[in-house]
N, C-alpha and C. Protein backbone atom coordinates (compact mmCIF):
# COMPACT_ATOMS: atom_id res chain seq x y z
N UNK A 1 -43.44 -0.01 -0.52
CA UNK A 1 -42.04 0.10 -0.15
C UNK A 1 -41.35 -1.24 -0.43
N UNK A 2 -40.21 -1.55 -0.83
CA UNK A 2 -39.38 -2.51 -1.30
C UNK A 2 -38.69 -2.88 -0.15
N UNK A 3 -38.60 -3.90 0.28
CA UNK A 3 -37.95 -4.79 1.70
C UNK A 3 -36.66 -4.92 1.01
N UNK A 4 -35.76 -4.48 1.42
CA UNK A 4 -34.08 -4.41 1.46
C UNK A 4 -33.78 -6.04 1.59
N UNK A 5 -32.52 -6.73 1.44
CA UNK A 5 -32.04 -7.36 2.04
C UNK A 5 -30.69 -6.80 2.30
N UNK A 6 -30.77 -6.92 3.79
CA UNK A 6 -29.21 -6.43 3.90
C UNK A 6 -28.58 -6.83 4.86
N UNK A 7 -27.05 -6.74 4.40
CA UNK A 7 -26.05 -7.32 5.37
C UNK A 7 -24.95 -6.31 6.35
N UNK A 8 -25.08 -6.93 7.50
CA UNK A 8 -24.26 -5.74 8.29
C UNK A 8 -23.11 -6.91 8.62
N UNK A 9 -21.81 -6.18 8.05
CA UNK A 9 -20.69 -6.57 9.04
C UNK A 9 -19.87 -5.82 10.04
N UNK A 10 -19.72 -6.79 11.03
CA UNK A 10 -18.87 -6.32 12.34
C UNK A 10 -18.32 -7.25 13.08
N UNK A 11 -17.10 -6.93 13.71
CA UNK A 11 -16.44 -8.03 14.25
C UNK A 11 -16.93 -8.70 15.34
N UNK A 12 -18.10 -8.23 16.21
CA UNK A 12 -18.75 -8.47 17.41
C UNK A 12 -20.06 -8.45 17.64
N UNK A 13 -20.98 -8.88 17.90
CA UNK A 13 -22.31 -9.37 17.93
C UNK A 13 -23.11 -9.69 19.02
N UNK A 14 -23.96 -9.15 20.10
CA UNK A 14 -24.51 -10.11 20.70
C UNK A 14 -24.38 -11.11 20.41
N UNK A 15 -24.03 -12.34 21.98
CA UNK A 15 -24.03 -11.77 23.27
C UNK A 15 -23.06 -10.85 23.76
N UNK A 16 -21.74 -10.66 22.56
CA UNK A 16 -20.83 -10.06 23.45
C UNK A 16 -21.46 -8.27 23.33
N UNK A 17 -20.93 -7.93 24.78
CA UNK A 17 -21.05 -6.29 24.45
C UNK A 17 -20.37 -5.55 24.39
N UNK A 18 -20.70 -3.99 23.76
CA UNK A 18 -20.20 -2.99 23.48
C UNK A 18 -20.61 -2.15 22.60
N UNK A 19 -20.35 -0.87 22.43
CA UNK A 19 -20.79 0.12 21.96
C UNK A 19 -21.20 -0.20 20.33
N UNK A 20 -19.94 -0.88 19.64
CA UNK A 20 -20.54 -0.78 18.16
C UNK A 20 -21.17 -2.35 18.05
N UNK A 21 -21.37 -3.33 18.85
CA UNK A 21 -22.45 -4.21 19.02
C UNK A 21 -23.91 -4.02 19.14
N UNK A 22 -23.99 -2.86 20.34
CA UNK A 22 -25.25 -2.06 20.49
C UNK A 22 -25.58 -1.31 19.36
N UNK A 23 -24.76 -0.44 18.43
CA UNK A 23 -24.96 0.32 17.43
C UNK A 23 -25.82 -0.80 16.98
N UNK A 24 -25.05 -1.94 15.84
CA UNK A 24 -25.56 -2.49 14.83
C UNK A 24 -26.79 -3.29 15.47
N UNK A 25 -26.69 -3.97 16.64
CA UNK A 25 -27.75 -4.39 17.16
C UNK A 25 -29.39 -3.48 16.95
N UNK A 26 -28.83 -2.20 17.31
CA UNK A 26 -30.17 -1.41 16.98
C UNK A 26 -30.65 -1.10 15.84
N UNK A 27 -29.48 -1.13 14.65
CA UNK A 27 -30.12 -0.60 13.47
C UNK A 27 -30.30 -1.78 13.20
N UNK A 28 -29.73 -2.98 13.45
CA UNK A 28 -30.02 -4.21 12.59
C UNK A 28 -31.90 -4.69 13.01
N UNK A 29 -32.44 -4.06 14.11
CA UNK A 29 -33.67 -5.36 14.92
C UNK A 29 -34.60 -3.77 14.23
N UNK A 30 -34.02 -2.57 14.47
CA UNK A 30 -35.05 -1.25 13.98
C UNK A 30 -34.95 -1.78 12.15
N UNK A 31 -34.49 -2.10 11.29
CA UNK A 31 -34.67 -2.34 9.94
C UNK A 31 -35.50 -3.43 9.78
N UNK A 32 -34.96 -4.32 10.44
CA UNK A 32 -35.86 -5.62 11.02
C UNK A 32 -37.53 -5.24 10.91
N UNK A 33 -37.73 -4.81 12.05
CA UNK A 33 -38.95 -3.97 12.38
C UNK A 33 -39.43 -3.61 11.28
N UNK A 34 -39.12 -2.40 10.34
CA UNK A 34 -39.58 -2.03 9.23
C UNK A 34 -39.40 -2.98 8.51
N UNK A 35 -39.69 -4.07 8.22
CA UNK A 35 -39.81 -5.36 7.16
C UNK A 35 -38.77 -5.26 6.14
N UNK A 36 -37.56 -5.06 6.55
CA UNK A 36 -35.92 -5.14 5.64
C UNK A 36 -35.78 -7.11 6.58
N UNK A 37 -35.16 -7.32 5.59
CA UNK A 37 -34.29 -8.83 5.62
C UNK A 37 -33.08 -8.19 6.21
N UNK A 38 -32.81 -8.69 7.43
CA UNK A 38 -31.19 -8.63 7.82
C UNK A 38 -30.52 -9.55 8.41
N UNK A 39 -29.16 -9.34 8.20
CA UNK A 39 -28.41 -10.79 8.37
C UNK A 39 -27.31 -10.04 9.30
N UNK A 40 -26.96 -10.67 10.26
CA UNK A 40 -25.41 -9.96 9.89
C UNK A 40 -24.38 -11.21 10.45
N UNK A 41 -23.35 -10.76 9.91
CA UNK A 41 -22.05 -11.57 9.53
C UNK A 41 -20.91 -11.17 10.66
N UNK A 42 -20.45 -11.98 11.64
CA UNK A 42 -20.12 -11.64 13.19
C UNK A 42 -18.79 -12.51 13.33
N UNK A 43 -18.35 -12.48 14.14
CA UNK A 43 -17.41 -13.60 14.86
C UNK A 43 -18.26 -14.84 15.26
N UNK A 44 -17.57 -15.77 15.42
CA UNK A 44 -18.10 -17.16 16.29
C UNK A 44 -17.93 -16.79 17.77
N UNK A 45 -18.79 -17.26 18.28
CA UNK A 45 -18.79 -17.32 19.61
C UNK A 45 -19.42 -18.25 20.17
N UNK A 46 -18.65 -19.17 21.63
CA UNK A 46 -19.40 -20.49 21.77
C UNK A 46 -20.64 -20.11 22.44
N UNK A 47 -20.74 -19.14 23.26
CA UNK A 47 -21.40 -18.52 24.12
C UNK A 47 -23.30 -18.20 23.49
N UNK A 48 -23.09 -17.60 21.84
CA UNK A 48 -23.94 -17.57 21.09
C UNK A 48 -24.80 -18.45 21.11
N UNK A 49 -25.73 -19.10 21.39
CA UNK A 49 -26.64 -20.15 21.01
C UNK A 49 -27.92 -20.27 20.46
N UNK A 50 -28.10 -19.23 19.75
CA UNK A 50 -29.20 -19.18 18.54
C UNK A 50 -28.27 -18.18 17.38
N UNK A 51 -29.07 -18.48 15.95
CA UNK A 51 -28.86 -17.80 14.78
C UNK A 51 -29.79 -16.82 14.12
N UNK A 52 -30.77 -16.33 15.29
CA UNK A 52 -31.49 -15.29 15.07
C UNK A 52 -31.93 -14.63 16.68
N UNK A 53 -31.64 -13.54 16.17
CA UNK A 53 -31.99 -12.57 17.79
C UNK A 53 -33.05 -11.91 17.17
N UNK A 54 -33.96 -11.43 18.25
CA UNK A 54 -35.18 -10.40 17.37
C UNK A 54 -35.17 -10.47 16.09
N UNK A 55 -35.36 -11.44 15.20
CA UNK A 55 -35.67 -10.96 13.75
C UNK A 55 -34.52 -10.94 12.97
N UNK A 56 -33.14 -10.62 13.18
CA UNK A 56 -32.28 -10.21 12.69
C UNK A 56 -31.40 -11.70 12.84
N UNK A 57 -31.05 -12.63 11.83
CA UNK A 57 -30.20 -13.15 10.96
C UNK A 57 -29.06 -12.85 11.26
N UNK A 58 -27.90 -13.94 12.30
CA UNK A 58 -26.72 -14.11 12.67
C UNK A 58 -26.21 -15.25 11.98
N UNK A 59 -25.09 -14.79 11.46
CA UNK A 59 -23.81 -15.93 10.17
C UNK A 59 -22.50 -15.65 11.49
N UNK A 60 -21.84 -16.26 11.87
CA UNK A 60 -20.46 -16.30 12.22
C UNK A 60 -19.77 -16.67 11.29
N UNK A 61 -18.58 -16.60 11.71
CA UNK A 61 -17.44 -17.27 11.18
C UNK A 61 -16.29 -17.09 12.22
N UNK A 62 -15.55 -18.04 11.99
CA UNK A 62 -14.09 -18.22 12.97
C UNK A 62 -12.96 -17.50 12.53
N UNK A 63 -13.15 -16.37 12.31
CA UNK A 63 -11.88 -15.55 12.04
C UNK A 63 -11.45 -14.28 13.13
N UNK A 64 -10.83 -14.05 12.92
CA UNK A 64 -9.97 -12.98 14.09
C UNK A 64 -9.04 -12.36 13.33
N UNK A 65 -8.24 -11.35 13.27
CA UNK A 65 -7.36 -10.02 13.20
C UNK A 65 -7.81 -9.18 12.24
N UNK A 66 -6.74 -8.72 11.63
CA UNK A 66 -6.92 -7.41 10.50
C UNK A 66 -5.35 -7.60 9.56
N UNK A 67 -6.04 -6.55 8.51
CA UNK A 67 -4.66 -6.61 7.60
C UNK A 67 -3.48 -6.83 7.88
N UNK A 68 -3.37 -5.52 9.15
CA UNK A 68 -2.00 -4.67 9.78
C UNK A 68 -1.52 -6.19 10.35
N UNK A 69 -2.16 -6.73 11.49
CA UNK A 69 -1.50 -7.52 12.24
C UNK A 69 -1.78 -9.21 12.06
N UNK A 70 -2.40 -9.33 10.87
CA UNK A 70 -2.50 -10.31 10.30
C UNK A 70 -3.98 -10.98 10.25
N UNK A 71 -4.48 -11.54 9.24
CA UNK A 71 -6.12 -12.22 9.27
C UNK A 71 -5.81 -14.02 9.55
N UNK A 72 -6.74 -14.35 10.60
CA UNK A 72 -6.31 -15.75 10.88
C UNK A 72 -8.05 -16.67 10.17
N UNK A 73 -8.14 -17.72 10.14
CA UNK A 73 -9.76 -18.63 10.28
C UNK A 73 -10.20 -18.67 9.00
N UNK A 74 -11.33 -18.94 8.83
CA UNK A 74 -12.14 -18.95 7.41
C UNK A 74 -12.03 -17.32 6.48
N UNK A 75 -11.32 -17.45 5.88
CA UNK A 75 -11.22 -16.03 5.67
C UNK A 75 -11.76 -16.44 3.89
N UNK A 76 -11.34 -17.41 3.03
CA UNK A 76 -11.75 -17.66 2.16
C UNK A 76 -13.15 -18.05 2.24
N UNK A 77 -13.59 -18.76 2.85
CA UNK A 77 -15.41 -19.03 3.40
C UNK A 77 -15.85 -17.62 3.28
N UNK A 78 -15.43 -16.42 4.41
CA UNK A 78 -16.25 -15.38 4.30
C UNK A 78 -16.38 -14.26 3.26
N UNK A 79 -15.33 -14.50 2.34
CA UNK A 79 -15.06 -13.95 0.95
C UNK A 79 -15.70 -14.38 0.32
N UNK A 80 -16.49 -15.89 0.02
CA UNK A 80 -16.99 -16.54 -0.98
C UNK A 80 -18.27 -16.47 -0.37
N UNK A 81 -18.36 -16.40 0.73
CA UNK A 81 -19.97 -15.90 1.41
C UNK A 81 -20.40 -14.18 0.61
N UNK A 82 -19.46 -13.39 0.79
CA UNK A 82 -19.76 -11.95 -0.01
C UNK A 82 -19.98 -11.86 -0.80
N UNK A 83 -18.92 -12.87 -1.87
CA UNK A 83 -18.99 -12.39 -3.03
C UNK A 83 -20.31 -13.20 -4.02
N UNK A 84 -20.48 -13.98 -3.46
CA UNK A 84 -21.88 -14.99 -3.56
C UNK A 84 -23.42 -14.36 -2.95
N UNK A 85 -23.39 -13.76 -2.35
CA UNK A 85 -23.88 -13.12 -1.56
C UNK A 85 -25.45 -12.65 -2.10
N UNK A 86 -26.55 -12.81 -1.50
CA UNK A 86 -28.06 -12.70 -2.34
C UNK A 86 -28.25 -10.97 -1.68
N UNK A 87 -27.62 -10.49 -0.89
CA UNK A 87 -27.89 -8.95 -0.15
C UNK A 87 -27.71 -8.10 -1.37
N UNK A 88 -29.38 -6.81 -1.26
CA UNK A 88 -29.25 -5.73 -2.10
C UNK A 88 -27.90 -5.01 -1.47
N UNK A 89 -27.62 -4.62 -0.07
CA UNK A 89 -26.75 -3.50 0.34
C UNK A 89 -26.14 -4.50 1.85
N UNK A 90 -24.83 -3.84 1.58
CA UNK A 90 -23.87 -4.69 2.52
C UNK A 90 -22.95 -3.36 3.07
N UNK A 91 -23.39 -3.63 4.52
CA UNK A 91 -22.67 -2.14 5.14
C UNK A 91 -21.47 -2.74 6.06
N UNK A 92 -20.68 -2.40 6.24
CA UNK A 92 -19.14 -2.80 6.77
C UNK A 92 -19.14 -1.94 8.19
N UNK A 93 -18.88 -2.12 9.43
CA UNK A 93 -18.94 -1.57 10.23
C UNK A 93 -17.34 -1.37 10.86
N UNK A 94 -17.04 -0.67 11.02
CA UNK A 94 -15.70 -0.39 11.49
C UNK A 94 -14.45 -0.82 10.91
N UNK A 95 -13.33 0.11 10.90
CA UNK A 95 -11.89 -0.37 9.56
C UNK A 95 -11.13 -0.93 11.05
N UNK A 96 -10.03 -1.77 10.29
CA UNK A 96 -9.06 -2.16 11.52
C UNK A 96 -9.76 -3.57 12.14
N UNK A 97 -10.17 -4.21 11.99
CA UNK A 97 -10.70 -5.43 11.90
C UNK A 97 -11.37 -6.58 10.79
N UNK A 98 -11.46 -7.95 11.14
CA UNK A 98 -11.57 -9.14 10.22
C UNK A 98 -13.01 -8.56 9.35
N UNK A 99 -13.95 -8.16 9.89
CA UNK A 99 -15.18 -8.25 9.26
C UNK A 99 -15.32 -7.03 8.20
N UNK A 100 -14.43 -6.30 8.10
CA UNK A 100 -13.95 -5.12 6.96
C UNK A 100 -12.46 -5.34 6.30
N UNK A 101 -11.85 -5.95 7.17
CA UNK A 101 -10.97 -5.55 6.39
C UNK A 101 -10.40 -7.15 5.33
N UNK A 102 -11.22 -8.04 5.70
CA UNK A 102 -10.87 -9.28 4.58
C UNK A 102 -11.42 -8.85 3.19
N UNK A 103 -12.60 -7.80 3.22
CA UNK A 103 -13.27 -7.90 1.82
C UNK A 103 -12.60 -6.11 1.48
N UNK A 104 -11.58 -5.69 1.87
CA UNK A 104 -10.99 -4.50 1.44
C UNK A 104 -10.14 -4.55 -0.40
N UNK A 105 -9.51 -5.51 -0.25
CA UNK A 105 -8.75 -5.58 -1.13
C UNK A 105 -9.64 -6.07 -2.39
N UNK A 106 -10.60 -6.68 -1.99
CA UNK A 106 -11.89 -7.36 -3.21
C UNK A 106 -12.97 -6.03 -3.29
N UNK A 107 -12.89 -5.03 -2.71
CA UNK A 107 -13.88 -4.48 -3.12
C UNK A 107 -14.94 -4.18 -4.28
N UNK A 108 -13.78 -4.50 -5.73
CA UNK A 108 -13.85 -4.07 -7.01
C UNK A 108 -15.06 -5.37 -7.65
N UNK A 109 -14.76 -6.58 -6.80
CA UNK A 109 -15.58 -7.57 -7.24
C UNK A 109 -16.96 -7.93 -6.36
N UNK A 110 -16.95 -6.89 -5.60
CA UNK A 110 -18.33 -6.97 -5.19
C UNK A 110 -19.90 -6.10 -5.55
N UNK A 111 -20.04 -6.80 -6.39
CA UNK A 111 -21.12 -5.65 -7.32
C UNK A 111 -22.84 -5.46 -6.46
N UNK A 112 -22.80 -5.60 -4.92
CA UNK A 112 -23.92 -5.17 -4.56
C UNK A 112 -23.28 -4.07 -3.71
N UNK A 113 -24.68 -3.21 -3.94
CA UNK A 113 -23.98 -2.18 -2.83
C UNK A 113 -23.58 -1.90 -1.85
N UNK A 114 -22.63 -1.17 -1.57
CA UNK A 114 -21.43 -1.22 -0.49
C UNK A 114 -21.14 -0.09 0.06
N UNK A 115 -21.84 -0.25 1.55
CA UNK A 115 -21.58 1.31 2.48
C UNK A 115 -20.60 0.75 3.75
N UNK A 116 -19.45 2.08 3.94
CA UNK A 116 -18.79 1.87 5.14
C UNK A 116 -18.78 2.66 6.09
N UNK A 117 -18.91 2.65 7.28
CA UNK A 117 -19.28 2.99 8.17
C UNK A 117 -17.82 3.58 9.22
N UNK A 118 -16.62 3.90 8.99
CA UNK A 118 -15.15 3.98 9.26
C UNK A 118 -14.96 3.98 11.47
N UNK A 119 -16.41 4.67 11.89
CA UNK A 119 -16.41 5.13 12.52
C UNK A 119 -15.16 4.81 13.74
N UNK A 120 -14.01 6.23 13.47
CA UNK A 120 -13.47 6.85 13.37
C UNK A 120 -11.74 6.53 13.59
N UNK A 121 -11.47 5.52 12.49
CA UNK A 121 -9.74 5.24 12.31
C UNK A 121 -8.86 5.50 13.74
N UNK A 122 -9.43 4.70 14.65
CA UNK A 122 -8.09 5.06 15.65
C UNK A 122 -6.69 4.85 15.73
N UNK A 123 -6.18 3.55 14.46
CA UNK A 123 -4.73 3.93 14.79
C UNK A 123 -4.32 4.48 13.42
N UNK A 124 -5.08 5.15 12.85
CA UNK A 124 -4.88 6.69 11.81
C UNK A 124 -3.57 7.02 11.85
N UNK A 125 -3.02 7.60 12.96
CA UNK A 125 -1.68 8.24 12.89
C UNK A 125 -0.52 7.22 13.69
N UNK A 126 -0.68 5.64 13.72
CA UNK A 126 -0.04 4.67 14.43
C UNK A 126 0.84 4.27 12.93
N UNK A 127 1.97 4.76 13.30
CA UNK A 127 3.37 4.34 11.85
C UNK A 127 2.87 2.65 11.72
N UNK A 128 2.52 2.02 12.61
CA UNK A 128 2.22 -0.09 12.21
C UNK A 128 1.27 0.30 10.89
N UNK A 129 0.12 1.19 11.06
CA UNK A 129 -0.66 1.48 9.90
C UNK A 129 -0.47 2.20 8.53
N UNK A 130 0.61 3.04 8.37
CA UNK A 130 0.54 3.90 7.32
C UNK A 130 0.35 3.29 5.90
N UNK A 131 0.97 2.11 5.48
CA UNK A 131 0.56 1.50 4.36
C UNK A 131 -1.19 1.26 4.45
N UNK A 132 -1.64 0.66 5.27
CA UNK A 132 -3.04 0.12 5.38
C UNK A 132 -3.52 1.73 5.16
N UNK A 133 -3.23 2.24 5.55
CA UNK A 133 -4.05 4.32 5.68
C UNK A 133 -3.77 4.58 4.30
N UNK A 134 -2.42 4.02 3.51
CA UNK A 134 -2.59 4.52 2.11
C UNK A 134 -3.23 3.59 1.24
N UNK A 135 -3.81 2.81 1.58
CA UNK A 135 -3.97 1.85 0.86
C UNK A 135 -5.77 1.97 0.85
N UNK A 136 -6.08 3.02 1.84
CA UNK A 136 -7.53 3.07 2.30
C UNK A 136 -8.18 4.23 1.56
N UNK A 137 -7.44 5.34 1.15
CA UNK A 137 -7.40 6.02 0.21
C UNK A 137 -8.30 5.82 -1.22
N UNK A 138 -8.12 4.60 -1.61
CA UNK A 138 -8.36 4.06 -2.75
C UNK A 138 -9.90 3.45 -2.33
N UNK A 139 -9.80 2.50 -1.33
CA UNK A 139 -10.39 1.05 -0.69
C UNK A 139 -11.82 2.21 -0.35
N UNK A 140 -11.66 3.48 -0.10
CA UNK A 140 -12.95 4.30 0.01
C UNK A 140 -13.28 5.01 -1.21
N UNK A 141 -12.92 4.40 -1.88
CA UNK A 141 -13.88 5.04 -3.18
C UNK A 141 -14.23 4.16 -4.09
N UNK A 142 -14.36 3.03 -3.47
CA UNK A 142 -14.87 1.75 -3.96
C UNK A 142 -15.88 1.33 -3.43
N UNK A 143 -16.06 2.25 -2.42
CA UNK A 143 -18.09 2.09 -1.62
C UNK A 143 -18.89 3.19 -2.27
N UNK A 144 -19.76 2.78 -2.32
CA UNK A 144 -21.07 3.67 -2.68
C UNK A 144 -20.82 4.95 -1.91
N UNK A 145 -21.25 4.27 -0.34
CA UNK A 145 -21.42 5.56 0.46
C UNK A 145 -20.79 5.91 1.85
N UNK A 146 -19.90 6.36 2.12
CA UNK A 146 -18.88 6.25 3.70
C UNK A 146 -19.68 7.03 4.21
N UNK A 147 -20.23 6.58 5.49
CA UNK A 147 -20.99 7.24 6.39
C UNK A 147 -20.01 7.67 7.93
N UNK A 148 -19.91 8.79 8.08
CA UNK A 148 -19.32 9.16 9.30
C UNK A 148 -20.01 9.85 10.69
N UNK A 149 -19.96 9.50 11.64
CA UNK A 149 -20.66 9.72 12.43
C UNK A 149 -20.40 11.63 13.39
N UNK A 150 -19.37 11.55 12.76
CA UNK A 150 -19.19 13.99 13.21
C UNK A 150 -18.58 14.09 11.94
N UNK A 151 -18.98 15.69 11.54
CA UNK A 151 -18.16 16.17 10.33
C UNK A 151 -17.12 16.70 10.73
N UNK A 152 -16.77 16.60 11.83
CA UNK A 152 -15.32 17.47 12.31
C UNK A 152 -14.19 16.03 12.53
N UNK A 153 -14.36 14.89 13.27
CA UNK A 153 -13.45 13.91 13.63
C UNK A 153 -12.88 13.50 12.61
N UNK A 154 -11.43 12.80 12.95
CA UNK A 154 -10.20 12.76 12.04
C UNK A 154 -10.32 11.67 10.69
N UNK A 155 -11.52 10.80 11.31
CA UNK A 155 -11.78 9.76 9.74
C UNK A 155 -12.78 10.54 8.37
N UNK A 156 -13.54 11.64 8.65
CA UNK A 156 -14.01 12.27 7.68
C UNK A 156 -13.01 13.46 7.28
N UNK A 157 -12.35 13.56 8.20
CA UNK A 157 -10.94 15.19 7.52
C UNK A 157 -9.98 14.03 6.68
N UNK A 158 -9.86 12.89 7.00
CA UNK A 158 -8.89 11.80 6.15
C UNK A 158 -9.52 11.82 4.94
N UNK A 159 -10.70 11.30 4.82
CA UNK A 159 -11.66 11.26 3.49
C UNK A 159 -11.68 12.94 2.56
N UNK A 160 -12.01 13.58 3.63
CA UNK A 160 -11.66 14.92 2.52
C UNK A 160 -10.52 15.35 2.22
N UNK A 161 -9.71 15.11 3.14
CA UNK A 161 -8.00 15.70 2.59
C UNK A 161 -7.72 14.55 1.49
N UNK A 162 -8.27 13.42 1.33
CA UNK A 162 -7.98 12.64 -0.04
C UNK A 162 -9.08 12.63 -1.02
N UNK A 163 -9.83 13.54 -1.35
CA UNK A 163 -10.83 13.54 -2.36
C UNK A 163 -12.14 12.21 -2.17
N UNK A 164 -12.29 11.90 -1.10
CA UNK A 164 -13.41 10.93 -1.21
C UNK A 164 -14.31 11.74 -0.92
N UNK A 165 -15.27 11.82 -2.23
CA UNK A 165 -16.32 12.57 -2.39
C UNK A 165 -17.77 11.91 -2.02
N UNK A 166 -17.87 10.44 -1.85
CA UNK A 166 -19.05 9.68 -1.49
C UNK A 166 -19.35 9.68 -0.41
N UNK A 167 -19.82 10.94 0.75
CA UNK A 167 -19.39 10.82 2.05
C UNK A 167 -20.84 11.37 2.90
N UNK A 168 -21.24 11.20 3.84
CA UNK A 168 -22.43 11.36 4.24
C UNK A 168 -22.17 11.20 5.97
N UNK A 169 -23.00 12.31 6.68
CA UNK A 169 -22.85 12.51 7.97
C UNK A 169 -23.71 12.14 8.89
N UNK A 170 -23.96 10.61 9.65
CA UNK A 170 -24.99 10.54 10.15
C UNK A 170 -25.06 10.34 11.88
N UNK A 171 -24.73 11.60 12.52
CA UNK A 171 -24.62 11.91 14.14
C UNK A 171 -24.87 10.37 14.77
N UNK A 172 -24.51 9.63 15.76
CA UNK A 172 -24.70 8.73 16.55
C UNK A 172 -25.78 9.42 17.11
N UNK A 173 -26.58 8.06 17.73
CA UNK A 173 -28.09 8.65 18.20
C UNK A 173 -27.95 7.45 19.80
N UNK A 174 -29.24 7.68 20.34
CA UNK A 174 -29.37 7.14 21.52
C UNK A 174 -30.58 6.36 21.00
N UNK A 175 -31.24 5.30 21.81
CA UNK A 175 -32.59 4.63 21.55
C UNK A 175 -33.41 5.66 22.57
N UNK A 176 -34.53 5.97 22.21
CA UNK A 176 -35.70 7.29 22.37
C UNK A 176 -36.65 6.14 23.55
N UNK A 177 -36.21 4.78 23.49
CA UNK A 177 -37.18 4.05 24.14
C UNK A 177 -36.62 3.90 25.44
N UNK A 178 -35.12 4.09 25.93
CA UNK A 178 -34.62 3.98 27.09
C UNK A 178 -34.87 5.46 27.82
N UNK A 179 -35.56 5.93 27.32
CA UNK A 179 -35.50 7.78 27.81
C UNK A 179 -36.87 8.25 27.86
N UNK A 180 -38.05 7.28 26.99
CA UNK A 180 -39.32 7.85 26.84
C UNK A 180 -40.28 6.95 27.85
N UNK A 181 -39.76 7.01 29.05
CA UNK A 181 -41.05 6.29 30.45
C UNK A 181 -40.23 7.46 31.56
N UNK A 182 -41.50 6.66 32.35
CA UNK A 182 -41.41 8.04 33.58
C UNK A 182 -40.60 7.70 34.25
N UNK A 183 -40.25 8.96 35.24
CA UNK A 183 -38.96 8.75 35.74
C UNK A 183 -39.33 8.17 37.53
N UNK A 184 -38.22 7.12 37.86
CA UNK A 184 -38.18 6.51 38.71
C UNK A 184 -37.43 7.20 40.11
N UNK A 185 -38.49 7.81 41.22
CA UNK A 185 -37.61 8.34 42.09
C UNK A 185 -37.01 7.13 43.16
N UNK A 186 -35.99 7.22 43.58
CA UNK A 186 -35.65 5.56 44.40
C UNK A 186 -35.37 6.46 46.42
């Protein structure tokens, strides 16, 4: 089997929490596990004080916003980190933030492979967005592979009502290890 190197971006990272922290956290330390190289590419945080958690390869950078409401910090650093970049596959985790949406407009010049993960456009139908929503149109068919987490929710009916045909359905899951010990009567 061929060890991947790969890069996950997202705007948030252990220590901070939350749902799509926990996501990438798990796929990032489970790829880990199976002997893949992973890195991923996060916010700064002072709070952070190591550059590897379980196995898995933490890069910050000091940036904050999005297209719509503006990108602030190293934004040229983390562009020249991508586009330089030694990763076979670079997955983008969520639209509407710094860690997707600085390398949107470069997509065309990033020649390793490139999966996005949309999970699920919440300000979709917010008028502040409609340029960025038409502009995303395009910006998804410049990834390999958009992965959506239901085939019914409104970021995969966006992708099919605009012909993005690179599209793949992969259900949110739970960890099998918080559920597989015996149960505690109190």
């Amino acid at each position: 089997m061929r060890h991947l190197r790969i890069l996950h971006t997202v705007e948030f990272y252990p220590p901070s929490k939350g749902g799509m922290q926990e996501v990438v956290k798990q796929l990032s330390e489970r790829l880990t596990e199976a002997g893949h190289h992973v890195t991923v590419a996060t916010t700064a945080m002072p709070e952070r004080i190591v550059d590897e958690l379980h196995g898995v390869k933490i890069i910050e950078f000091d940036i904050s916003g999005n297209l719509v409401k503006g990108l602030r910090g190293e934004t040229e650093v983390y562009k020249k980190f991508i586009l330089q970049s030694p990763f076979d596959l670079i997955v983008n985790f969520a639209a509407q933030q710094w860690a997707t949406d600085v390398l949107l407009p470069h997509l065309n010049m990033i020649k390793t492979k490139k999966i996005f993960v949309p999970t699920g456009f919440s300000a979709l139908h917010s008028p502040t967005y409609c340029h960025y929503f038409y502009n995303m149109r395009s910006w998804m068919k410049e990834y390999d592979m958009n992965i959506f987490h239901s085939n019914t929710y409104q970021d995969i009916q966006f992708a099919r009502s605009h012909h993005i045909n690179n599209i793949s359905v992969i259900p949110n899951g739970a960890d099998e290890r918080e559920f597989d010990c015996p149960a505690t009567i109190m």
